[in-house]
Protein backbone atom coordinates (compact mmCIF):
# COMPACT_ATOMS: atom_id res chain seq x y z
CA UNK A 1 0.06 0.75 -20.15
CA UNK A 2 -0.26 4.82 -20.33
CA UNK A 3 -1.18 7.27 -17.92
CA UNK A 4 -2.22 10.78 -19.05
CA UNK A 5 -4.00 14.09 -17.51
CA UNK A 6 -5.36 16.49 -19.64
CA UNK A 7 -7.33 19.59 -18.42
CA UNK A 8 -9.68 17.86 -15.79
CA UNK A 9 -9.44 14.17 -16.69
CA UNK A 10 -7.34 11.29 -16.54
CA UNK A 11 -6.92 8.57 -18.95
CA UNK A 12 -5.34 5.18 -18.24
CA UNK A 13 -4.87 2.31 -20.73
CA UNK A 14 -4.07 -1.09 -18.77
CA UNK A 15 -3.03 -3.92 -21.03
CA UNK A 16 -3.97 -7.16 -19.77
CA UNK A 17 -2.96 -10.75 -21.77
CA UNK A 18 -5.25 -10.47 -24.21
CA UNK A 19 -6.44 -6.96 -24.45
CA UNK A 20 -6.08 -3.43 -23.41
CA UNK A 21 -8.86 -1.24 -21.25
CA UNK A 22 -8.88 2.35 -21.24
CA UNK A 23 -10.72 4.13 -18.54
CA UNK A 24 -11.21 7.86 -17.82
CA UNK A 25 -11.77 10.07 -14.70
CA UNK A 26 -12.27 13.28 -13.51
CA UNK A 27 -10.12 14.67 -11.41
CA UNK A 28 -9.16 14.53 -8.76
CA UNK A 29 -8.60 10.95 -9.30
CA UNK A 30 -7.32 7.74 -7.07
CA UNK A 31 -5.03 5.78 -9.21
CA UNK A 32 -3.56 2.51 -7.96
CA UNK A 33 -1.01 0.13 -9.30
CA UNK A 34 0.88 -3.29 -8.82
CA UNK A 35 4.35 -3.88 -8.29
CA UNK A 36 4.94 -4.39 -12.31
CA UNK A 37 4.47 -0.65 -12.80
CA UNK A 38 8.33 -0.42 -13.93
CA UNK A 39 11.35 -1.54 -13.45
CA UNK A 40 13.43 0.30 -10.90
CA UNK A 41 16.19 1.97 -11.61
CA UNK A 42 18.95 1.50 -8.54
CA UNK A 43 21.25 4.78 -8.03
CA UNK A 44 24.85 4.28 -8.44
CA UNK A 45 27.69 5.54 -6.13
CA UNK A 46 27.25 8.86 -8.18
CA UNK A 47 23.82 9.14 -7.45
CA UNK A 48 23.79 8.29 -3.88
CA UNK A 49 26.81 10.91 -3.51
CA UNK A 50 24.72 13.52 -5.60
CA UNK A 51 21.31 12.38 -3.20
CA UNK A 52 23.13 13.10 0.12
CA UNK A 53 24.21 16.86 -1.09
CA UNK A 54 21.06 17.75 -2.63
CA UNK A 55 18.66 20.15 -0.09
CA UNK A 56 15.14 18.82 0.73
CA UNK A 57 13.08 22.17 0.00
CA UNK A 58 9.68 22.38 2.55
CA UNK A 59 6.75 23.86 1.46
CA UNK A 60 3.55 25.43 3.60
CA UNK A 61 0.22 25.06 2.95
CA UNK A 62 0.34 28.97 2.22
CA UNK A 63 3.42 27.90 0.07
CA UNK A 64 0.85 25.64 -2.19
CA UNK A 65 -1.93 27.64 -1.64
CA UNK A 66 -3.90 25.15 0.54
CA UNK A 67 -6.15 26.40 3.40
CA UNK A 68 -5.48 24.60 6.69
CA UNK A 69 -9.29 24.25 7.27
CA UNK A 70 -9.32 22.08 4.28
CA UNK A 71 -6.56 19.47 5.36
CA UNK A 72 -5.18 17.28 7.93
CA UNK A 73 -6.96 16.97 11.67
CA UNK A 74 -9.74 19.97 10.84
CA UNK A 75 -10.27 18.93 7.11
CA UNK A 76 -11.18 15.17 7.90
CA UNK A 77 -13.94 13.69 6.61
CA UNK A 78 -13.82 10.96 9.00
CA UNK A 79 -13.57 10.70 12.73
CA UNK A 80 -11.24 7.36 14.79
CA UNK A 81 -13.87 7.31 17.67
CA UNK A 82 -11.22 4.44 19.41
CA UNK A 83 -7.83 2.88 18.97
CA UNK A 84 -6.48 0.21 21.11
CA UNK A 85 -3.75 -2.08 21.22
CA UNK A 86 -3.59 -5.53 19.42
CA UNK A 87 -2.97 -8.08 21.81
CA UNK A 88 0.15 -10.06 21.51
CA UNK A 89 0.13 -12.82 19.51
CA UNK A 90 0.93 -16.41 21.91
CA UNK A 91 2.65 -19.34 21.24
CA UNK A 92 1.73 -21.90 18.75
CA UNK A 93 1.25 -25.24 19.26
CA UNK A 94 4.43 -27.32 18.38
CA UNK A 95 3.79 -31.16 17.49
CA UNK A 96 6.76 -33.44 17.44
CA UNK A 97 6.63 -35.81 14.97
CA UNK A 98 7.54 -39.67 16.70
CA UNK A 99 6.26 -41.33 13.89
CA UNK A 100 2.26 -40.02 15.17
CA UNK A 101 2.22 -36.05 13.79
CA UNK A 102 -0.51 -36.88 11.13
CA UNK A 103 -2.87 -38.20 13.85
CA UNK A 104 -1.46 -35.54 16.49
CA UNK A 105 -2.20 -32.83 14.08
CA UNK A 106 -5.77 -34.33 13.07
CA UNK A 107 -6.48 -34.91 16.60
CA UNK A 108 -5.30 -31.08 17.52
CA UNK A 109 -7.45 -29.44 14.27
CA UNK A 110 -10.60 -31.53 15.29
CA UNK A 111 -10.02 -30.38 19.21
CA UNK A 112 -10.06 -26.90 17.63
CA UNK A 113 -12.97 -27.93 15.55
CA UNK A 114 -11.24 -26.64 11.76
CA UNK A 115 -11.84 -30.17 10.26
């Protein structure tokens, strides 16, 4: 698998079992992948040392050259008309078996009418 920008457009090869696919975009360009993408590399005590010195720079939009009317809360192109709160979740039902869970737990999924 290959990923590659050039100019305006993206190519991606994806190589399945038995054969590869090669698609191309124009950018800008949504590209999503799986867990497989690589292997990870995990830092050593070196690295983790090195991480913990190293400054975090912070850009502005007028550091990138991005106009504020373009991006976050003005720049949306959609609109959350409500939010609200997920109930929590109650207690299942517990069935002890005596010797009579497999007709308990027929008995319980018919009440709830899943069979």
């Amino acid at each position: 698998s290959s990923l590659t920008v050039d100019g305006g457009r993206l190519t991606a090869r994806r190589d399945a079992d038995t054969y590869s696919e090669t698609v191309e975009a124009a950018l800008p360009a949504v590209v999503s992948v799986t867990d497989q993408i690589n292997e990870p590399r995990y830092p050593n005590f070196k690295g983790i040392i090195a991480a913990k010195r190293k400054s975090i720079t912070t850009l502005s939009l007028a550091d990138i050259g991005v106009d504020p009317s373009q991006v976050g809360h003005a720049g949306s192109w959609t609109t959350v008309t409500s939010a609200e709160e997920r109930p929590p979740r109650t207690a299942g039902t517990i069935i002890t078996d005596e010797g009579d869970a497999g007709i308990k737990l027929v008995d319980f999924l018919a009440a709830q009418k899943l069979l």
